[in-house]
N, C-alpha and C. Protein backbone atom coordinates (compact mmCIF):
# COMPACT_ATOMS: atom_id res chain seq x y z
N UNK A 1 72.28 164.67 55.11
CA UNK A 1 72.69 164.26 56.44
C UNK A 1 71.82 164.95 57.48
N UNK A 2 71.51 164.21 58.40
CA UNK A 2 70.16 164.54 59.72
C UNK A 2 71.72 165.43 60.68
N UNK A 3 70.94 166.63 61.66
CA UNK A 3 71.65 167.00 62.37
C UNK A 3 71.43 166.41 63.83
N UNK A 4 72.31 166.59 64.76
CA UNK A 4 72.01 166.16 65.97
C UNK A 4 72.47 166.51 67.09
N UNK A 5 72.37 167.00 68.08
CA UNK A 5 72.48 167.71 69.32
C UNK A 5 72.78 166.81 70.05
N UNK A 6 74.20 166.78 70.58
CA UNK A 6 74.62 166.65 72.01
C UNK A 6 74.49 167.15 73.29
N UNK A 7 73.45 167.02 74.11
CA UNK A 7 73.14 167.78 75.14
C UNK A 7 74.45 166.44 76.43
N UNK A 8 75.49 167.86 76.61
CA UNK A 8 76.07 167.14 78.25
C UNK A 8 75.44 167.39 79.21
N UNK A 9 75.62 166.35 80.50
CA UNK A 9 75.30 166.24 81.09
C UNK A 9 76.48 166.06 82.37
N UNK A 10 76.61 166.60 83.72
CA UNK A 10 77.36 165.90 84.16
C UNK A 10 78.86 166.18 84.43
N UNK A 11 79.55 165.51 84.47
CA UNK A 11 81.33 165.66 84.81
C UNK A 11 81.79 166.56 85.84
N UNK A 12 82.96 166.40 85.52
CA UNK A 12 84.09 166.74 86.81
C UNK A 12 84.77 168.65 85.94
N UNK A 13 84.67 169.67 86.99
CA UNK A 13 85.74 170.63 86.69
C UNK A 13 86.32 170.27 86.78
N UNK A 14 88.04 170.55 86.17
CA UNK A 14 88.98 170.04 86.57
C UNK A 14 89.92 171.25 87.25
N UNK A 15 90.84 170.63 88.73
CA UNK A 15 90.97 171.84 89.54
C UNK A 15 92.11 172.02 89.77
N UNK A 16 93.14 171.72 89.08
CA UNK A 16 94.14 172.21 88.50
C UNK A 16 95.09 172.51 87.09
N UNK A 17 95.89 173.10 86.74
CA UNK A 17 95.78 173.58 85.48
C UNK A 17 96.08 172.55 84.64
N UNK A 18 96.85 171.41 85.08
CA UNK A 18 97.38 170.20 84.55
C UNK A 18 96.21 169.54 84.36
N UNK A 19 95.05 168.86 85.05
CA UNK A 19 93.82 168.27 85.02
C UNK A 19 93.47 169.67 83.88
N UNK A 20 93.06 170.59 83.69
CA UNK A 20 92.63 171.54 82.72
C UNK A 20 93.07 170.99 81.42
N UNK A 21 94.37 170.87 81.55
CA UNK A 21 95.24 170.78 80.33
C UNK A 21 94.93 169.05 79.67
N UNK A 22 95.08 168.27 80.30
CA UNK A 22 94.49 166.96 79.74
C UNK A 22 93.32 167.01 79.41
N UNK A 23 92.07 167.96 80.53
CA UNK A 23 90.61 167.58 79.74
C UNK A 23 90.55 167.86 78.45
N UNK A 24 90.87 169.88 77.77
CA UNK A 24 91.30 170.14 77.21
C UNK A 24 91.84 169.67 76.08
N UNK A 25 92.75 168.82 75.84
CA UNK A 25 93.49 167.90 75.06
C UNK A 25 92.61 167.06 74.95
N UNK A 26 92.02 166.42 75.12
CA UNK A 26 91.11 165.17 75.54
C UNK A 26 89.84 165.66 74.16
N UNK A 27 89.49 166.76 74.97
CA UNK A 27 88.07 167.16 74.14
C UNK A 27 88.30 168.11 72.93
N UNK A 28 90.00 168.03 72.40
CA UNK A 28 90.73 168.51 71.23
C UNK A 28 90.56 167.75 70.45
N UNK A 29 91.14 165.89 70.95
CA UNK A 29 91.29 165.07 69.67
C UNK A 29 90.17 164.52 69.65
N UNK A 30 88.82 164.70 70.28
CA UNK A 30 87.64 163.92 70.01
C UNK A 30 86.61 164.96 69.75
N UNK A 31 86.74 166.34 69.37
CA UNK A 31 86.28 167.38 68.27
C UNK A 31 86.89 167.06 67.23
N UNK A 32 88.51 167.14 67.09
CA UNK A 32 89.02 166.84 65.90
C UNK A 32 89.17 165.84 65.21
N UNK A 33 88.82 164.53 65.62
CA UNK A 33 88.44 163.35 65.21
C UNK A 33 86.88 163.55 64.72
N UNK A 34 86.18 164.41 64.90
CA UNK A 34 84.57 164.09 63.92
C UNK A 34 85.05 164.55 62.69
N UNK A 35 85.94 165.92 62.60
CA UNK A 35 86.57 167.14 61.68
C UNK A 35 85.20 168.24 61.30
N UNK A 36 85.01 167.45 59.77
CA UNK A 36 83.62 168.19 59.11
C UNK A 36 81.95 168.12 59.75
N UNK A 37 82.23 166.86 60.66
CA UNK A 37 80.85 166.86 61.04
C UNK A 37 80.66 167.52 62.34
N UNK A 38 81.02 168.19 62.82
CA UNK A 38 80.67 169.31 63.26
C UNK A 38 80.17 170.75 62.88
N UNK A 39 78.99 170.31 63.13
CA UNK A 39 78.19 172.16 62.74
C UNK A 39 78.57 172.65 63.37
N UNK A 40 78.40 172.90 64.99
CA UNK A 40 78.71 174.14 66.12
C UNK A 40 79.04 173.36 66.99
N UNK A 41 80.86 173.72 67.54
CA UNK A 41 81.21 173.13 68.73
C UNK A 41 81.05 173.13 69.55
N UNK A 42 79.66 173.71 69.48
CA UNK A 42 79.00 174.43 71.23
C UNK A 42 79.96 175.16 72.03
N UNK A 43 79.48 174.95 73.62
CA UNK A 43 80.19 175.30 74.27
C UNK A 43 79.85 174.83 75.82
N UNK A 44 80.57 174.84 77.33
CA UNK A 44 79.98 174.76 78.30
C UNK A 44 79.06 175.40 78.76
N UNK A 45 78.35 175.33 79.50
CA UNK A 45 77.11 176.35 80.34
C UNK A 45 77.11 176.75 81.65
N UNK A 46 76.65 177.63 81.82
CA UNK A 46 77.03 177.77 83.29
C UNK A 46 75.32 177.53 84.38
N UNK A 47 75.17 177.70 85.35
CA UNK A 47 74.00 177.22 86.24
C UNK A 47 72.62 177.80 85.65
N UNK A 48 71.52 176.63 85.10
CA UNK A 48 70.64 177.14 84.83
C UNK A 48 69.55 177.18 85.44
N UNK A 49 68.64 177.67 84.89
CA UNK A 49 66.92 177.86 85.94
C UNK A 49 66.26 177.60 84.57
N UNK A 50 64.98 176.93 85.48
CA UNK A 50 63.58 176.43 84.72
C UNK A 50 62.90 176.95 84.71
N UNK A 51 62.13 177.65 83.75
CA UNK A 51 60.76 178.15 83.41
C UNK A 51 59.56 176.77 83.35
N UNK A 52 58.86 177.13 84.49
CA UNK A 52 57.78 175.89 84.70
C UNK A 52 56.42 175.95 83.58
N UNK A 53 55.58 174.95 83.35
CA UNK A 53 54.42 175.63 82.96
C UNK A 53 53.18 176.52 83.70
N UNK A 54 53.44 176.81 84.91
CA UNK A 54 52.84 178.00 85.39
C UNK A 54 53.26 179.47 85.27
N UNK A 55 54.70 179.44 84.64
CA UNK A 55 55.03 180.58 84.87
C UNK A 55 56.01 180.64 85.69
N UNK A 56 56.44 179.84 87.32
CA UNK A 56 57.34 180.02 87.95
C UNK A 56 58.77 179.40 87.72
N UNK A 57 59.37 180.10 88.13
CA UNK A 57 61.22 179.38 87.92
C UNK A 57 61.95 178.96 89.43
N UNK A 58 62.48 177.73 88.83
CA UNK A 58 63.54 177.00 89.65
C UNK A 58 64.88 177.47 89.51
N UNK A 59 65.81 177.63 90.20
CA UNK A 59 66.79 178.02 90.30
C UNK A 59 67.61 176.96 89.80
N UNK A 60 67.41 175.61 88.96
CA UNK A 60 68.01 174.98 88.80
C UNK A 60 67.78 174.24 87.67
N UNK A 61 68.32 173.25 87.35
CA UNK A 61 68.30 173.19 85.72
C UNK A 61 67.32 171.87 85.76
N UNK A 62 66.67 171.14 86.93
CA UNK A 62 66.29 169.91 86.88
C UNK A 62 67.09 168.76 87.64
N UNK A 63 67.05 167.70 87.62
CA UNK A 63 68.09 166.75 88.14
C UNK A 63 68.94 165.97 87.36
N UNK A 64 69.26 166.68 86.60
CA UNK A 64 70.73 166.13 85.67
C UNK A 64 70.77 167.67 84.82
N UNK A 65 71.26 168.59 85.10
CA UNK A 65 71.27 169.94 84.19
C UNK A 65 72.08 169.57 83.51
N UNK A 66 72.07 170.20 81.90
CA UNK A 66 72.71 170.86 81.44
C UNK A 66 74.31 171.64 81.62
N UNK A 67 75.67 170.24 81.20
CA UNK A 67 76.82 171.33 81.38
C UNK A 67 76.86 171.49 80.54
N UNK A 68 76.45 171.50 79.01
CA UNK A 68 76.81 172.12 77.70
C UNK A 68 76.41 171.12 76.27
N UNK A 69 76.55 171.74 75.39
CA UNK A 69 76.32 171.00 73.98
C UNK A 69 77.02 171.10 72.89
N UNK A 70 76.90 170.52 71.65
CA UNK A 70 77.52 170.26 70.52
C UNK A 70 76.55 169.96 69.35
N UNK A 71 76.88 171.02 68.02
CA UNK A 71 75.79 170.01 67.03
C UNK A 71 76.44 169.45 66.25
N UNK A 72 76.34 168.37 65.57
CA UNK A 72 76.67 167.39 64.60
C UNK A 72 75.95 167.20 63.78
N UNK A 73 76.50 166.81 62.18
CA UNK A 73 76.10 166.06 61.48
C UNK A 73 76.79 164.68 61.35
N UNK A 74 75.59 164.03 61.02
CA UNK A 74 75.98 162.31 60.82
C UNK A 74 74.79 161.90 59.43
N UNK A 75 75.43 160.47 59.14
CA UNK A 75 74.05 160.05 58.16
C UNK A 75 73.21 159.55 58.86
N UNK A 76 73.29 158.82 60.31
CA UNK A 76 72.17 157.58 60.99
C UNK A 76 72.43 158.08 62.50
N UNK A 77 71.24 157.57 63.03
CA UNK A 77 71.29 157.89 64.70
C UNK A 77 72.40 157.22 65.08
N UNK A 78 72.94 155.95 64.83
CA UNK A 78 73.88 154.61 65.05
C UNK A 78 75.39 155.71 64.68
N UNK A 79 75.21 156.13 63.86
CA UNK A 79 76.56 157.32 63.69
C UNK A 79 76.80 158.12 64.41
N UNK A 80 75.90 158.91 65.16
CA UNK A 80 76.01 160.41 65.92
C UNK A 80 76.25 159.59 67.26
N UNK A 81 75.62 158.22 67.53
CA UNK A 81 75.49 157.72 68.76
C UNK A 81 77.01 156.83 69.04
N UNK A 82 77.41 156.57 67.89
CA UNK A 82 79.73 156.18 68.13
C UNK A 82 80.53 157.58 68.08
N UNK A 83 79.92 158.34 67.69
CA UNK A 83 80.78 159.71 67.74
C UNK A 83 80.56 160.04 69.67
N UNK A 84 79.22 160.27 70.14
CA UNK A 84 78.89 160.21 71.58
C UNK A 84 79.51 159.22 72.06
N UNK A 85 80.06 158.22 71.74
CA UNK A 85 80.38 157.06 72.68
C UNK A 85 81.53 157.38 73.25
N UNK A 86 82.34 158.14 72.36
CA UNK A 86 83.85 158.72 72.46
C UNK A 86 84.10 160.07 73.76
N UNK A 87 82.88 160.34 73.98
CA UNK A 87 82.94 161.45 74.34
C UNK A 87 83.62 161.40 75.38
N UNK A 88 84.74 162.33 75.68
CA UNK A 88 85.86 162.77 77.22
C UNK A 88 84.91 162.90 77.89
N UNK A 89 83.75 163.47 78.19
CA UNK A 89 82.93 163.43 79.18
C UNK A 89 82.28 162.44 79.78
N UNK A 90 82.30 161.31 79.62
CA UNK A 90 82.17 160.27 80.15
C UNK A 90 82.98 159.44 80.98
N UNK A 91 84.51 160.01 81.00
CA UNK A 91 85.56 159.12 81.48
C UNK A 91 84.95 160.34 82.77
N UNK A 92 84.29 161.70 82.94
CA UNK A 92 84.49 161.97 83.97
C UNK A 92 83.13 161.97 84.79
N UNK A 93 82.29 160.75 84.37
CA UNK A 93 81.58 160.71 84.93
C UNK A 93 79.62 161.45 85.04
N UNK A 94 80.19 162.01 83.45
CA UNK A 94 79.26 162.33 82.87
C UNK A 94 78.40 161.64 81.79
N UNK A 95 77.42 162.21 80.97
CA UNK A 95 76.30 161.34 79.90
C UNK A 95 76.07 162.40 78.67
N UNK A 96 75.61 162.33 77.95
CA UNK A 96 75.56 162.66 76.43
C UNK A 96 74.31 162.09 76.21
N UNK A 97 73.16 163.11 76.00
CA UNK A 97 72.23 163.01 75.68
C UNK A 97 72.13 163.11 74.05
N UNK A 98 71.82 161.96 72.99
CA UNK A 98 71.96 162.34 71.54
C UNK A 98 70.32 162.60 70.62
N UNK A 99 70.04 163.56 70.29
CA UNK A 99 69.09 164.03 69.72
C UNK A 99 68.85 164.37 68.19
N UNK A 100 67.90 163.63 67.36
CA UNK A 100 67.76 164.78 66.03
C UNK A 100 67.40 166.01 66.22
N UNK A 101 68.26 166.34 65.90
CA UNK A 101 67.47 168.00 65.11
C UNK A 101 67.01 167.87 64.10
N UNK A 102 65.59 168.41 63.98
CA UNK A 102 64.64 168.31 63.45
C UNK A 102 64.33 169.75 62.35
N UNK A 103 64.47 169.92 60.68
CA UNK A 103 64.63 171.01 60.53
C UNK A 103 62.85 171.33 60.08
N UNK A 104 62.89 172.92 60.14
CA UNK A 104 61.09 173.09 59.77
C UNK A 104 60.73 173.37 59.35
């Protein structure tokens, strides 16, 4: 089985504890709906900066940063890419970038 990286993108904090508690729940049964194919459930990220190829840094992650990732296994890109389709992060307005990982 090929691995594959979920890079998020995107979404809503949620700003009260009830909105917490549904995202939460939300991104419970659609971790626990892959089960085994999850390698690393990642995690969120917090504000990043770019290392340029000169050497200098942006205080920012680009124009769609990075809110966090996930790795998976699947057998086919078409697999990792219905597991992403599901993703709670999209109802809030976010994207799911799906990638092989490539081993070396």
């Amino acid at each position: 089985m090929a691995k594959y990286l979920f890079v998020y993108h995107g979404g809503k904090m949620p700003k009260t504890d009830a909105e917490k508690a549904k995202v939460m729940d939300a991104w419970g049964k659609w971790m626990g709906g892959m089960g085994s194919a999850i390698v690393d459930g990642g995690h969120p990220v917090g504000k990043s900066s770019t290392v340029n190829s000169d050497g200098s840094v942006s205080d920012h992650g680009g124009s769609n940063p990075t809110s966090g990732y996930t790795l998976i296994e699947a057998a086919t890109l078409n697999d990792a890419l219905a597991y992403a389709k599901a993703c709670p992060i999209l109802a809030d307005g976010g994207s799911v970038e799906v990638a092989e990982a490539k081993d070396m």
